[in-house]
C-alpha atoms as a PDB file:
ATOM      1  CA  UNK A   1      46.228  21.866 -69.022  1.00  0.00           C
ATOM      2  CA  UNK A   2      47.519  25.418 -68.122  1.00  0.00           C
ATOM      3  CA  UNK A   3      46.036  27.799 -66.405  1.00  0.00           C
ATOM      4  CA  UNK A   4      46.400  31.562 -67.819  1.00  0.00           C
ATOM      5  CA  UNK A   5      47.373  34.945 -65.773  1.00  0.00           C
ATOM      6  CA  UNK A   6      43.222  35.765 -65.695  1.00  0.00           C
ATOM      7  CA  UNK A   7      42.409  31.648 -64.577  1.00  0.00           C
ATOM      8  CA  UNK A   8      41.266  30.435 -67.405  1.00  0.00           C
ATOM      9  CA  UNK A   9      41.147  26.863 -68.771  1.00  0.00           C
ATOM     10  CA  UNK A  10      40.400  26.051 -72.130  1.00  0.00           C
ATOM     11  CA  UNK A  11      37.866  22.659 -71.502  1.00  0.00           C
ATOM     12  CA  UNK A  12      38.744  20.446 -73.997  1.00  0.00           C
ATOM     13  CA  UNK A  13      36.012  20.087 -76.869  1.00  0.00           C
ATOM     14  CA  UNK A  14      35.281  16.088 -76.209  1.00  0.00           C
ATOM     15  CA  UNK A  15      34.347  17.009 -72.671  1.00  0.00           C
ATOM     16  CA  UNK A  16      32.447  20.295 -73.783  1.00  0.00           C
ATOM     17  CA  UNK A  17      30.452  18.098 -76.820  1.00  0.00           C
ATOM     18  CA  UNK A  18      29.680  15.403 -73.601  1.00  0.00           C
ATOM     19  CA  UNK A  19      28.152  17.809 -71.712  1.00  0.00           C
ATOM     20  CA  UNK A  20      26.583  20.549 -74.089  1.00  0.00           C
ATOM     21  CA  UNK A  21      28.603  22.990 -73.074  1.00  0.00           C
ATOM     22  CA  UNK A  22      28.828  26.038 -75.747  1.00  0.00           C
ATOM     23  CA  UNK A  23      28.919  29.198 -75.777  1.00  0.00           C
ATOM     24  CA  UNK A  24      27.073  30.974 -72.769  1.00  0.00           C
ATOM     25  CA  UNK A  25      26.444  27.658 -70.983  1.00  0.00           C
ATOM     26  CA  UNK A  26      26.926  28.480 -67.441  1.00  0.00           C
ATOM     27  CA  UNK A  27      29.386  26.053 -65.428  1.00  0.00           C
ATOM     28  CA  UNK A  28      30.264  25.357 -61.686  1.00  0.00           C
ATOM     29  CA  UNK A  29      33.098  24.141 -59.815  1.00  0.00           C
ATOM     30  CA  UNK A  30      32.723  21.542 -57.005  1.00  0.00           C
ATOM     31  CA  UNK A  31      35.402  21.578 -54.586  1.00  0.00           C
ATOM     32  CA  UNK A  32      35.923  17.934 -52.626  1.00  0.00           C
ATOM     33  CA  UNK A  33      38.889  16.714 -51.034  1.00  0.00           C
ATOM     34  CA  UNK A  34      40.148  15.241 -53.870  1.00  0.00           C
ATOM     35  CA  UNK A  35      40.146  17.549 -56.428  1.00  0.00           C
ATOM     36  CA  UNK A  36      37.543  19.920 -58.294  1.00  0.00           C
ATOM     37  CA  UNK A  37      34.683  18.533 -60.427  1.00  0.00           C
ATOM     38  CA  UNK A  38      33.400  20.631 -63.080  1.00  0.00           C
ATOM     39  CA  UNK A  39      29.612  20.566 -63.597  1.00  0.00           C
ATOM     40  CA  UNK A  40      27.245  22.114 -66.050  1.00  0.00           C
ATOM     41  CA  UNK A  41      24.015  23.930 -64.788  1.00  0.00           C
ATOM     42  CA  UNK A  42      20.911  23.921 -65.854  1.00  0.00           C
ATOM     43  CA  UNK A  43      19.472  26.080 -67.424  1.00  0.00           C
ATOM     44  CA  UNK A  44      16.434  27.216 -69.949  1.00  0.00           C
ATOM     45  CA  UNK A  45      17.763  25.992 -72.997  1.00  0.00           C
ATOM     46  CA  UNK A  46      17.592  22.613 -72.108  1.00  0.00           C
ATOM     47  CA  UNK A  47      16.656  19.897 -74.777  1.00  0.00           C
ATOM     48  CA  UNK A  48      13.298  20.752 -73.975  1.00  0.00           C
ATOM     49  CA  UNK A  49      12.488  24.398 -74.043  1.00  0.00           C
ATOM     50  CA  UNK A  50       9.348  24.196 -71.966  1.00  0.00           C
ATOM     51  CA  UNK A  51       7.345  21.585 -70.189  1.00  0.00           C
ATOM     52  CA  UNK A  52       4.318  21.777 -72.712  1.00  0.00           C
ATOM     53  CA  UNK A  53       7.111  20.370 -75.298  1.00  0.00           C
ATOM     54  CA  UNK A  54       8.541  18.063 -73.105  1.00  0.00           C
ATOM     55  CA  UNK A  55       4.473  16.864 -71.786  1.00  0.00           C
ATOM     56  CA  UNK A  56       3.968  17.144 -75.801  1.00  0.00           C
ATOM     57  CA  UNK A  57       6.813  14.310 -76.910  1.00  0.00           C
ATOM     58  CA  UNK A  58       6.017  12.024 -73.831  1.00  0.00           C
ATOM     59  CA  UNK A  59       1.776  12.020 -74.989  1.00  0.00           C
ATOM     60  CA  UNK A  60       0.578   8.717 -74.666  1.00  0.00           C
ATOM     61  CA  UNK A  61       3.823   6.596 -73.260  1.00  0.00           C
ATOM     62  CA  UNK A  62       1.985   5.924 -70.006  1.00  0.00           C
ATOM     63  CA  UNK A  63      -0.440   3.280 -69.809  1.00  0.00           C
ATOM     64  CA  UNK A  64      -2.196   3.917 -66.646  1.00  0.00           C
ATOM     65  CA  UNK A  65      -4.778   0.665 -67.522  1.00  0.00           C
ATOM     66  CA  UNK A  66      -8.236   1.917 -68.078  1.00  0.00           C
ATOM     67  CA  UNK A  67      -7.670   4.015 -64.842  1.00  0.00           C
ATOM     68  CA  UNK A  68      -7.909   7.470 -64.328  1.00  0.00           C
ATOM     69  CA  UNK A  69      -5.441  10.063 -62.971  1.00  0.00           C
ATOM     70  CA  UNK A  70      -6.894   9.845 -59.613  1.00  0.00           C
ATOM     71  CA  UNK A  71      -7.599   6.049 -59.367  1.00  0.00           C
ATOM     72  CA  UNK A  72      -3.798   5.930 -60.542  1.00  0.00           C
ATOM     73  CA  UNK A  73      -2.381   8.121 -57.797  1.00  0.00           C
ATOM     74  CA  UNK A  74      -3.788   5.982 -55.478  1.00  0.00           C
ATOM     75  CA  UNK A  75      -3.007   2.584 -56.707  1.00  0.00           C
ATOM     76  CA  UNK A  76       0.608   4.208 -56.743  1.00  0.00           C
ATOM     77  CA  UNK A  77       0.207   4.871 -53.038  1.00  0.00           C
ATOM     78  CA  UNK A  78      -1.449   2.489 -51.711  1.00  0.00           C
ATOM     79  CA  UNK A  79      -3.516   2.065 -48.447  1.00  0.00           C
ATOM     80  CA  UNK A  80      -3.260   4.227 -46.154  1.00  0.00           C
ATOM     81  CA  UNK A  81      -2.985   1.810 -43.243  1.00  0.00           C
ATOM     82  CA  UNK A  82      -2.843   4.644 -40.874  1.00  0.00           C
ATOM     83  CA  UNK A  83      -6.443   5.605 -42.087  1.00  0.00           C
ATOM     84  CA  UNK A  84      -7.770   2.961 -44.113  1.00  0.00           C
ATOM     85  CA  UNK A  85      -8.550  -0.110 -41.382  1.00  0.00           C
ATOM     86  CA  UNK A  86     -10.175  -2.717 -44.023  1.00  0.00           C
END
């Protein structure tokens, strides 16, 4: 890959179709010791273009068991042995 007098790359379209990189997408370089990684960043047009479409396609794919949102969240935390001495 050559680089051109104003340091641009051309990324090669399998990589760019890999990580939905088009036109606009905005793109970072990570510098290690071994090289640079190039990274895509995230940004609003995502897959999902809001959270009420991504809360939307995920309705109903928890089963939380006959419990409710509270009784759930603290199930999933359990005792608090620190406070809860039973």
């Amino acid at each position: 890959m050559r680089v051109t007098e104003k340091g641009q790359v051309t990324i090669p379209k399998e990589i760019r179709d890999r990580l939905k990189i088009g036109p606009g997408s905005e793109v970072d370089f990570v510098v290690s010791d071994d090289g640079v990684r190039l990274v895509r960043l995230d940004d609003s047009k995502q897959d999902y273009k809001s959270f009420e479409e991504w809360a939307e396609s995920v309705k109903g794919t928890w089963d939380l068991g006959g419990m409710t949102t509270d009784e759930y969240i603290d199930w999933l935390r359990g005792p608090r042995d620190d406070l809860d001495r039973r």
